[in-house]
C-alpha atoms as a PDB file:
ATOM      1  CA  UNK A   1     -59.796 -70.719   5.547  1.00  0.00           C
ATOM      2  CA  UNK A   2     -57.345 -71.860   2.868  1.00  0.00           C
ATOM      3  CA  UNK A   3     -56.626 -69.234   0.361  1.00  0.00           C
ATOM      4  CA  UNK A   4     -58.255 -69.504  -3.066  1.00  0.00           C
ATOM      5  CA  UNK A   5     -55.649 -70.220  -6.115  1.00  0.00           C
ATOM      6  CA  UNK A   6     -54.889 -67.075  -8.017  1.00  0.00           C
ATOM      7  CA  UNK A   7     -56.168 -68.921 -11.498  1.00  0.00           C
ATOM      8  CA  UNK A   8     -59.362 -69.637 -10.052  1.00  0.00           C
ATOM      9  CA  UNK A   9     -59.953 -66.448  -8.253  1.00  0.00           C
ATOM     10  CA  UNK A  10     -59.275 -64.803 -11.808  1.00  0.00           C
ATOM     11  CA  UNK A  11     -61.626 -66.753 -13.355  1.00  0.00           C
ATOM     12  CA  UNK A  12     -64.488 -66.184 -10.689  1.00  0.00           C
ATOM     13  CA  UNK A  13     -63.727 -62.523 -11.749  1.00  0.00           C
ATOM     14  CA  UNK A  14     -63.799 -63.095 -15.068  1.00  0.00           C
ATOM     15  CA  UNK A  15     -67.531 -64.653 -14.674  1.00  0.00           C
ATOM     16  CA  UNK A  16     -68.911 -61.829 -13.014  1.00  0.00           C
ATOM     17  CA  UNK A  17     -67.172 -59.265 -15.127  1.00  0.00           C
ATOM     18  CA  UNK A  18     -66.714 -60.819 -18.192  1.00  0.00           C
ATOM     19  CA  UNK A  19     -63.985 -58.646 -20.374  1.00  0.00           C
ATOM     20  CA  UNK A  20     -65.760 -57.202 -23.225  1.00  0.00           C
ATOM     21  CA  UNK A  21     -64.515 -55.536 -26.343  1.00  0.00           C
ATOM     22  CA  UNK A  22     -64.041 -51.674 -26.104  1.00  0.00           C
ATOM     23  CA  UNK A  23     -65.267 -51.103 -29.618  1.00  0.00           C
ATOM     24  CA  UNK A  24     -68.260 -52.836 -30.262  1.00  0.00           C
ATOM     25  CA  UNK A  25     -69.012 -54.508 -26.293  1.00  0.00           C
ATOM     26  CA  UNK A  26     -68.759 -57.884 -27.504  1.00  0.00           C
ATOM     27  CA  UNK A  27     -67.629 -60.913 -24.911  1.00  0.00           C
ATOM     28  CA  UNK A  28     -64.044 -62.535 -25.162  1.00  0.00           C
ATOM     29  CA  UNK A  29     -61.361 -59.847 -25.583  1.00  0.00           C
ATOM     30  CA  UNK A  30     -60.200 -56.304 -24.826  1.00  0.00           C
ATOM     31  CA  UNK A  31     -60.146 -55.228 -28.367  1.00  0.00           C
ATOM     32  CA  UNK A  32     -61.719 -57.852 -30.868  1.00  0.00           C
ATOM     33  CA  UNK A  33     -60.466 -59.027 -34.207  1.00  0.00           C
ATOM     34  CA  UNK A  34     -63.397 -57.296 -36.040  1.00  0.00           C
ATOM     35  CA  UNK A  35     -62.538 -53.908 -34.379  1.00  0.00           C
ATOM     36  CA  UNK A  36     -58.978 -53.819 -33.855  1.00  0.00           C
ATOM     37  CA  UNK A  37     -59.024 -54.219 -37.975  1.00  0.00           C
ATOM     38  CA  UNK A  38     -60.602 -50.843 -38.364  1.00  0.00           C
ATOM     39  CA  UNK A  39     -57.551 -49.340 -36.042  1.00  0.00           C
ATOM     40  CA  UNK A  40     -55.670 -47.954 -39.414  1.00  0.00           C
ATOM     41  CA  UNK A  41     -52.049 -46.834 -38.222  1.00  0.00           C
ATOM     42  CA  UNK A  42     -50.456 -43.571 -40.079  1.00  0.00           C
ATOM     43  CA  UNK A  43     -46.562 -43.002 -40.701  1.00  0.00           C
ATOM     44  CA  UNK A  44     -44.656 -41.284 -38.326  1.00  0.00           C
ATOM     45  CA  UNK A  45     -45.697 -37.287 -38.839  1.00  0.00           C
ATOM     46  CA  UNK A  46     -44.404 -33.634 -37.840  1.00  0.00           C
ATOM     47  CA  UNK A  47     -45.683 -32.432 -34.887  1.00  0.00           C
ATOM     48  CA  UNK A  48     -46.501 -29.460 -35.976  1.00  0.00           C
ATOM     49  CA  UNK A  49     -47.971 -29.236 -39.726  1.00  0.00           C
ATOM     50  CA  UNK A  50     -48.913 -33.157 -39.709  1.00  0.00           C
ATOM     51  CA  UNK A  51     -47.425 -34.131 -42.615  1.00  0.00           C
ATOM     52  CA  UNK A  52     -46.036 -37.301 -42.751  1.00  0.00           C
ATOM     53  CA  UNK A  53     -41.891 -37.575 -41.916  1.00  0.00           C
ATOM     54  CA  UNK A  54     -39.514 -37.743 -43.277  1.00  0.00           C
ATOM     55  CA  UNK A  55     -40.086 -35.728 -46.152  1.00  0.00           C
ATOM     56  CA  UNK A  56     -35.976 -36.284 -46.526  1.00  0.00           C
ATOM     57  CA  UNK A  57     -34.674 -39.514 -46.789  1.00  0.00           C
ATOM     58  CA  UNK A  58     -31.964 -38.528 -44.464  1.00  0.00           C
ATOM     59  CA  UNK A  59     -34.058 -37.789 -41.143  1.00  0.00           C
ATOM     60  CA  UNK A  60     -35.400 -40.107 -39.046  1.00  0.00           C
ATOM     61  CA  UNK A  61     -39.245 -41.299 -38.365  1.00  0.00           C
ATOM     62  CA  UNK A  62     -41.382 -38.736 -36.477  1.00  0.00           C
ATOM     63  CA  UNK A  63     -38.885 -35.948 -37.187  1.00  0.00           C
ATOM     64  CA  UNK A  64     -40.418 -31.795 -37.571  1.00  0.00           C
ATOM     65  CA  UNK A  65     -40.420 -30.715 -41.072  1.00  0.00           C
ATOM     66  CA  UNK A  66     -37.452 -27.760 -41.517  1.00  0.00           C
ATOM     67  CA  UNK A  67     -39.787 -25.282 -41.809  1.00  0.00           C
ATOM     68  CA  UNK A  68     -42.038 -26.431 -38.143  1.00  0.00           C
ATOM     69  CA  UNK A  69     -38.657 -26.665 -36.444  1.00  0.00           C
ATOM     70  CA  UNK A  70     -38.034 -23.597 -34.872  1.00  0.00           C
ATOM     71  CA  UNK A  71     -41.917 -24.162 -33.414  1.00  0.00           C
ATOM     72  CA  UNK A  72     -41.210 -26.717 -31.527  1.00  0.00           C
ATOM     73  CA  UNK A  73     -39.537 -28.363 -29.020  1.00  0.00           C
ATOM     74  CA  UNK A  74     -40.887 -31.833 -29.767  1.00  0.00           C
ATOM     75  CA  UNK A  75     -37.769 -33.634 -31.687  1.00  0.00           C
ATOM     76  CA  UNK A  76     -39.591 -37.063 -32.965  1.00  0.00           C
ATOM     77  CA  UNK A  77     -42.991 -37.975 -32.480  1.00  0.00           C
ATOM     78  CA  UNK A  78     -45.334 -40.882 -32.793  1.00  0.00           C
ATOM     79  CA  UNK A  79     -49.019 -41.703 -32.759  1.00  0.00           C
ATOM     80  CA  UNK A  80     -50.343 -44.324 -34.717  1.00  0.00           C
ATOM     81  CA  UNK A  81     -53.878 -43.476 -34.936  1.00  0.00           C
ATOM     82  CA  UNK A  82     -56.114 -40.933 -35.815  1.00  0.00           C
ATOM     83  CA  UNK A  83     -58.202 -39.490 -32.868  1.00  0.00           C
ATOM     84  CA  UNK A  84     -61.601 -39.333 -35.424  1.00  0.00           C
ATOM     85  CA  UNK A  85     -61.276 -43.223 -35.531  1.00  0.00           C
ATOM     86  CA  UNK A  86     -64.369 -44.161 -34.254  1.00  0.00           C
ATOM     87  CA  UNK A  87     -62.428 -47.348 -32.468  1.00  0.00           C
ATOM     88  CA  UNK A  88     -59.499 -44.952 -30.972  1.00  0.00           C
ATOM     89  CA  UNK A  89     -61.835 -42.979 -29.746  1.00  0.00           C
ATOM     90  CA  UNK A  90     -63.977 -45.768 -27.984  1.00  0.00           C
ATOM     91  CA  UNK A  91     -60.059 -47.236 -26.586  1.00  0.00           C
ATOM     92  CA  UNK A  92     -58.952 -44.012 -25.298  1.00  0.00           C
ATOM     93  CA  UNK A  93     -62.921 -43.118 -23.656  1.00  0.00           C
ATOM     94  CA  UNK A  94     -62.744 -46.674 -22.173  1.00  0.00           C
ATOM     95  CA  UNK A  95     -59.342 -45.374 -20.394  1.00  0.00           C
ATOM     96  CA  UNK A  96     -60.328 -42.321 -19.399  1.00  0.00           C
ATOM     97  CA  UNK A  97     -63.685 -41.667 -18.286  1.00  0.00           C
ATOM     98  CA  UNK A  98     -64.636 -45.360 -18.150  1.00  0.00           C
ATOM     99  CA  UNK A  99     -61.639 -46.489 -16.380  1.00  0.00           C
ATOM    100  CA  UNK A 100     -61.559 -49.743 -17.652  1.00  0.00           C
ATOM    101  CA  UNK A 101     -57.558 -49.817 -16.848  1.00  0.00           C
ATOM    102  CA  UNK A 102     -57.015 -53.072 -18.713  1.00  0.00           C
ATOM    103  CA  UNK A 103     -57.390 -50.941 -21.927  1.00  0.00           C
ATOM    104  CA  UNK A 104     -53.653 -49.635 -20.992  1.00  0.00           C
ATOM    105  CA  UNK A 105     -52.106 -52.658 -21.517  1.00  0.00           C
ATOM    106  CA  UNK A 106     -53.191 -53.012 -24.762  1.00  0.00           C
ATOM    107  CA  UNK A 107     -52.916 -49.621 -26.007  1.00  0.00           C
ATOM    108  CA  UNK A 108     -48.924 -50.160 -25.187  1.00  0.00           C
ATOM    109  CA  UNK A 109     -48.702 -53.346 -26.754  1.00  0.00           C
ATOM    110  CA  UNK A 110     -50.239 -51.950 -30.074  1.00  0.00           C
ATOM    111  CA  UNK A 111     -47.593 -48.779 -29.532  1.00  0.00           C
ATOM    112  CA  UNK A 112     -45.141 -50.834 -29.296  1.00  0.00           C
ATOM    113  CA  UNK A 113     -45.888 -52.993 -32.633  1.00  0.00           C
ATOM    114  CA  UNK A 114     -46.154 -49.464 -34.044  1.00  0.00           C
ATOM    115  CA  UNK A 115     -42.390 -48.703 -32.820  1.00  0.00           C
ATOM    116  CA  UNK A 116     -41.523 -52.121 -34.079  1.00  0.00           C
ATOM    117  CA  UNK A 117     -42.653 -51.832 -37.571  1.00  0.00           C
ATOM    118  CA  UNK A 118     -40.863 -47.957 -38.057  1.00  0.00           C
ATOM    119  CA  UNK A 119     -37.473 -49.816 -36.505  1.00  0.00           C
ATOM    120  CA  UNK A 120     -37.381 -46.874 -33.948  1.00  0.00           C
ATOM    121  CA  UNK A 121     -34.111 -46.943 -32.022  1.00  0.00           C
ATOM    122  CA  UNK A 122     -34.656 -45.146 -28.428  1.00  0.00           C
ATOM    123  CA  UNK A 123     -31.462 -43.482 -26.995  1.00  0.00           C
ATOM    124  CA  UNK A 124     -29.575 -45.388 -24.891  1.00  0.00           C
ATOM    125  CA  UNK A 125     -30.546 -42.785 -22.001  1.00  0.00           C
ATOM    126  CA  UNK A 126     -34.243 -41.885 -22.685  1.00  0.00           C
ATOM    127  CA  UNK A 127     -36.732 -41.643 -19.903  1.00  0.00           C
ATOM    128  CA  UNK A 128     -40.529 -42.482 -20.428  1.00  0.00           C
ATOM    129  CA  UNK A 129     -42.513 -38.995 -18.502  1.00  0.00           C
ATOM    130  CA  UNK A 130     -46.232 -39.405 -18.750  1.00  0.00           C
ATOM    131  CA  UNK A 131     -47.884 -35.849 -19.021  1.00  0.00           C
ATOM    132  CA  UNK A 132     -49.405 -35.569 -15.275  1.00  0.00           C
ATOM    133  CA  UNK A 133     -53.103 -34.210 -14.599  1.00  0.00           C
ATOM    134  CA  UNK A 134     -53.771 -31.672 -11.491  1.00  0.00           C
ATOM    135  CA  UNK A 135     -54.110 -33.599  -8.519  1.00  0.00           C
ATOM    136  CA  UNK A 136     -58.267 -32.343  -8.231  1.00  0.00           C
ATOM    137  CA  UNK A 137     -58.805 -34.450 -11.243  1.00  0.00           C
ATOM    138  CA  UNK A 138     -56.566 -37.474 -10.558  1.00  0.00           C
ATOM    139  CA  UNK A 139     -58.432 -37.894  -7.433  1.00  0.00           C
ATOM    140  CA  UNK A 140     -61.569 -37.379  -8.724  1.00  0.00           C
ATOM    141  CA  UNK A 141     -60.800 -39.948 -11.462  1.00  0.00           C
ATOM    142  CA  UNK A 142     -58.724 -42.375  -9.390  1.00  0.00           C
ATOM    143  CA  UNK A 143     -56.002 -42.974 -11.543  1.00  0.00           C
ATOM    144  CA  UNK A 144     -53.553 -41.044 -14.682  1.00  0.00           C
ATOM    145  CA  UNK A 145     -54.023 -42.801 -17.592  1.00  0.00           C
ATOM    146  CA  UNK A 146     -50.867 -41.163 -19.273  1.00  0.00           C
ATOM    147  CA  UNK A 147     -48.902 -42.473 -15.914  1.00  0.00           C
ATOM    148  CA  UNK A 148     -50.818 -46.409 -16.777  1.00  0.00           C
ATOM    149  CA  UNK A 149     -49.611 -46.126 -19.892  1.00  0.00           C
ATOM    150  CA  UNK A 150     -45.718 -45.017 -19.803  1.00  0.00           C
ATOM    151  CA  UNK A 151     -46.270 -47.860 -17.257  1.00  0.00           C
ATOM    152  CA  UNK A 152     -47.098 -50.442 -19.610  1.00  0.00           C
ATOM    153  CA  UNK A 153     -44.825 -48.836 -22.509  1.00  0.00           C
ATOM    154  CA  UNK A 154     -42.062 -49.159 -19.791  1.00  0.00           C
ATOM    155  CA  UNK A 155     -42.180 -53.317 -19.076  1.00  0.00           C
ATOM    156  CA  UNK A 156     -42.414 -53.492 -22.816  1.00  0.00           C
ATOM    157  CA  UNK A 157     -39.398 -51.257 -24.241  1.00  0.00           C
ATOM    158  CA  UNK A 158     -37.544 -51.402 -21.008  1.00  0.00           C
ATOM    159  CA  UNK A 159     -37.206 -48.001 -20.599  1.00  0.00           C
ATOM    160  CA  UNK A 160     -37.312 -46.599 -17.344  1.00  0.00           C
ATOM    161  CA  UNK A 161     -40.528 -44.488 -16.415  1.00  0.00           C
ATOM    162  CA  UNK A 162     -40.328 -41.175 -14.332  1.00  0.00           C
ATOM    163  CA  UNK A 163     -42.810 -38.774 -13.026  1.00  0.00           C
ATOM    164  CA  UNK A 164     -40.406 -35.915 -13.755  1.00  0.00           C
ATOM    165  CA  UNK A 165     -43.574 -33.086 -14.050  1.00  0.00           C
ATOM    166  CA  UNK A 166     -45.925 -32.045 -11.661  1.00  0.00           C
ATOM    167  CA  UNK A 167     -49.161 -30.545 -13.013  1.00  0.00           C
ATOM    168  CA  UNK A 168     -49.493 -27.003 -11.232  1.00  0.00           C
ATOM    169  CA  UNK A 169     -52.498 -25.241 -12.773  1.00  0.00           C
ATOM    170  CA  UNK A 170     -55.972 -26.909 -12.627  1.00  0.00           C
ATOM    171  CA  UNK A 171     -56.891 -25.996 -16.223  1.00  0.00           C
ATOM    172  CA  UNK A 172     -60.081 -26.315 -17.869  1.00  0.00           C
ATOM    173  CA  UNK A 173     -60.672 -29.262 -20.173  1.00  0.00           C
ATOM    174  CA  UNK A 174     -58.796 -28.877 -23.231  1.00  0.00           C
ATOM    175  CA  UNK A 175     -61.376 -30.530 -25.673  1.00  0.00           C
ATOM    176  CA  UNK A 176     -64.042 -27.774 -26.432  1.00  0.00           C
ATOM    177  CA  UNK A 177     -61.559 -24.684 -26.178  1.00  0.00           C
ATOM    178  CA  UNK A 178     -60.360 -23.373 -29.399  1.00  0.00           C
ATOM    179  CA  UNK A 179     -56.132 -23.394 -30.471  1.00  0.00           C
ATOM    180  CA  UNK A 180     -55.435 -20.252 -29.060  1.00  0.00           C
ATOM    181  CA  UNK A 181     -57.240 -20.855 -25.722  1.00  0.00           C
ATOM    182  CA  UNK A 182     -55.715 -24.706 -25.490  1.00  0.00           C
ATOM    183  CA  UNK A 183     -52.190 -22.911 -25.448  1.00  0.00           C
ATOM    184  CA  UNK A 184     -53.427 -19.837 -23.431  1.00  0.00           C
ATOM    185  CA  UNK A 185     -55.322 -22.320 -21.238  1.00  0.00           C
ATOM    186  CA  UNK A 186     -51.793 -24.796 -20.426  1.00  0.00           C
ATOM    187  CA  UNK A 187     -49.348 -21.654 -20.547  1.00  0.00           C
ATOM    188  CA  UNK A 188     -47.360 -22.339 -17.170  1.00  0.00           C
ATOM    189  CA  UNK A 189     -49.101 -24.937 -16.228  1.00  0.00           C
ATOM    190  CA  UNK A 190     -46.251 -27.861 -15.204  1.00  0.00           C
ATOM    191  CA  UNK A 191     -43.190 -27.946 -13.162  1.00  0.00           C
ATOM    192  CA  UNK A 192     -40.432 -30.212 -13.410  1.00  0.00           C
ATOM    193  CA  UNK A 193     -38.270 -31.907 -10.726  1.00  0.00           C
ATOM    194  CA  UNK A 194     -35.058 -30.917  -9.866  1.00  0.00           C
ATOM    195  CA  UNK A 195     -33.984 -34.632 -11.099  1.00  0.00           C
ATOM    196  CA  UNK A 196     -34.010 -34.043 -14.782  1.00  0.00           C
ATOM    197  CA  UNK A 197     -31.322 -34.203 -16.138  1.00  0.00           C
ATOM    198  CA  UNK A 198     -29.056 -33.701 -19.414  1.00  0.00           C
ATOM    199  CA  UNK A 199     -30.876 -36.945 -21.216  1.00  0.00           C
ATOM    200  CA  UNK A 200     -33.606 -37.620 -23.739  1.00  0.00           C
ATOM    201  CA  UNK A 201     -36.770 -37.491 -22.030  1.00  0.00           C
ATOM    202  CA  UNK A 202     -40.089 -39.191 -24.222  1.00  0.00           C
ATOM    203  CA  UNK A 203     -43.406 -37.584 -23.091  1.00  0.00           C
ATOM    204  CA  UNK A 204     -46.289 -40.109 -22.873  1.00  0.00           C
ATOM    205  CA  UNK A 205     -49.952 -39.259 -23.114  1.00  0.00           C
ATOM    206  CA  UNK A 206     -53.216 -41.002 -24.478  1.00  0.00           C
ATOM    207  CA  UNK A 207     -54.119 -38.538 -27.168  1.00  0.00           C
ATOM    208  CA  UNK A 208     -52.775 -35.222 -28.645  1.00  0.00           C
ATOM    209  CA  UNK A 209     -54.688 -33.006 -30.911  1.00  0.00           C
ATOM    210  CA  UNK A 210     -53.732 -29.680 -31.048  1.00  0.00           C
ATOM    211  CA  UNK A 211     -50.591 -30.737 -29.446  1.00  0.00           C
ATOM    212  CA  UNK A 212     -50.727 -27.416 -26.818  1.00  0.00           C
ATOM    213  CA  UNK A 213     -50.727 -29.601 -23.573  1.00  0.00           C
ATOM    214  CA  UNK A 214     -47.373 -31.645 -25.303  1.00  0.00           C
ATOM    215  CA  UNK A 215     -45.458 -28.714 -25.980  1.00  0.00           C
ATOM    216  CA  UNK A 216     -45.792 -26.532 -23.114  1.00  0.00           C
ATOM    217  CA  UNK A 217     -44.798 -29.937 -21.399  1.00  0.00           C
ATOM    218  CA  UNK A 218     -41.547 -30.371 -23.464  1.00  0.00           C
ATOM    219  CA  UNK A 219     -41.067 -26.720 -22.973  1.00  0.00           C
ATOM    220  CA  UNK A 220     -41.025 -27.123 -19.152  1.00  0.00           C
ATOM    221  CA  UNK A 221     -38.282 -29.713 -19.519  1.00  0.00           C
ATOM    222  CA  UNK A 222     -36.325 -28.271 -21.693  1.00  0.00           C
ATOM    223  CA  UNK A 223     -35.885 -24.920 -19.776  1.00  0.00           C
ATOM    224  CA  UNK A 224     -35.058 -27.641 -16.592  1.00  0.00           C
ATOM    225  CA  UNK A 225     -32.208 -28.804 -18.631  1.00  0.00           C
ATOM    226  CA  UNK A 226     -33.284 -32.012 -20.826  1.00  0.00           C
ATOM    227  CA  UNK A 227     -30.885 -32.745 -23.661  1.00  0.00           C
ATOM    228  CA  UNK A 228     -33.918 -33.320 -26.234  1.00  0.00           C
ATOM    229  CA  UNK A 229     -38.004 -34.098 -25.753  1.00  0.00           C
ATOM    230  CA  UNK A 230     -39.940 -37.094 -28.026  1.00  0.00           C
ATOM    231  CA  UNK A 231     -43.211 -37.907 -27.362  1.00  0.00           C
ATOM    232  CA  UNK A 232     -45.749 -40.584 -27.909  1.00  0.00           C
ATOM    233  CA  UNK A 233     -49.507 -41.012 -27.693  1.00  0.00           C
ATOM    234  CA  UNK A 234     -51.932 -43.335 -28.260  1.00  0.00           C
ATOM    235  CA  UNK A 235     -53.668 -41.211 -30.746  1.00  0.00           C
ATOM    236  CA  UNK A 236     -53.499 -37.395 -32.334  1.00  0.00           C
END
């Protein structure tokens, strides 16, 4: 039997499944016009208080206030959206629990527009390291949709991607715990490969709200010997 064309193969698929948007369901596209105008992007903001940065005209995008500093180990951070956008919410659900894995793809490409716009200049030696989940729930789930998206970040910025952390402690989903039982809950909780080295490593992940699973995540690379830790995610 002669192999079907790869065009025509895709577009058998593409009758069967038809791609649908992840905000309101409608036919034709990932994310529709009509919904990817309610994604609102935010300046660059400190990790820690939220307040947009720089406050001084003489940092850089993403940078920790002076006074949030010495409480973390996050350097520059970016997220464009806000996770209580009802339409980042429905992208990063579709991801995660709906696995629609095409949704990476696009979630990088609007990242990267996001980059593009705040003229962010990547070290010459930075590493993309998506924030790994315990094995348990990668298998149950199938995939890690932190690991998809460095993935996609990677063809697009050119930045290599490395699995540089290893998730050791099964912890408890972080989204009804409080603040002090999302840090108590991730406390110890990743390893890092003997490969990192003395270079800028950029955590990825699809959302960060309290931020607890990001820093103990920088922390861990740090203490393995990382010159500096930025991090991106889809939404905070």
């Amino acid at each position: 039997m002669l192999p079907i064309p790869k065009k025509i193969a895709q577009g058998f698929v593409e009758l069967l499944f038809p791609v649908c948007c992840a905000g309101c369901g409608r036919e034709g596209a990932i994310l529709c016009p009509a919904c990817a105008a309610f994604l609102i992007s935010v300046p660059p903001q400190c990790f820690v208080c939220k307040k947009i940065s720089p406050v001084r005209t003489d940092a850089a995008a993403g940078t920790p206030c002076r006074a949030c500093k010495r409480h973390t180990a996050i350097r520059r951070f970016f997220s464009p959206y806000q996770y209580e956008s009802p339409v980042a919410q429905k992208i990063i659900h579709g991801l995660k629990y709906d696995r629609i894995r095409m949704l990476a793809p696009e979630m990088a490409r609007l990242i990267e527009e996001y980059l593009a716009r705040f003229r962010v200049v990547f070290p010459p030696d930075a590493r993309l390291v998506p924030v790994p989940l315990h094995p348990r729930r990668e298998r149950r789930r199938g995939f890690n949709q932190s690991l998809l998206l460095a993935e996609e970040l990677s063809i697009r910025t050119k930045i290599p991607a490395a699995s540089l952390l290893a998730r050791t402690k099964n912890t408890n989903p972080q989204v009804s715990l409080s603040f002090d039982a999302r840090k108590k809950n991730v406390a110890d909780a990743f390893a890092a490969a003997p490969e990192v080295a003395t270079r800028c490593y950029i955590l990825v992940d699809d959302v960060s709200t309290t931020g607890a699973t990001i820093e103990e995540a920088s922390r861990t690379l740090r203490r393995a010997g990382a010159r500096t830790i930025w991090a991106i995610t889809f939404a905070h």
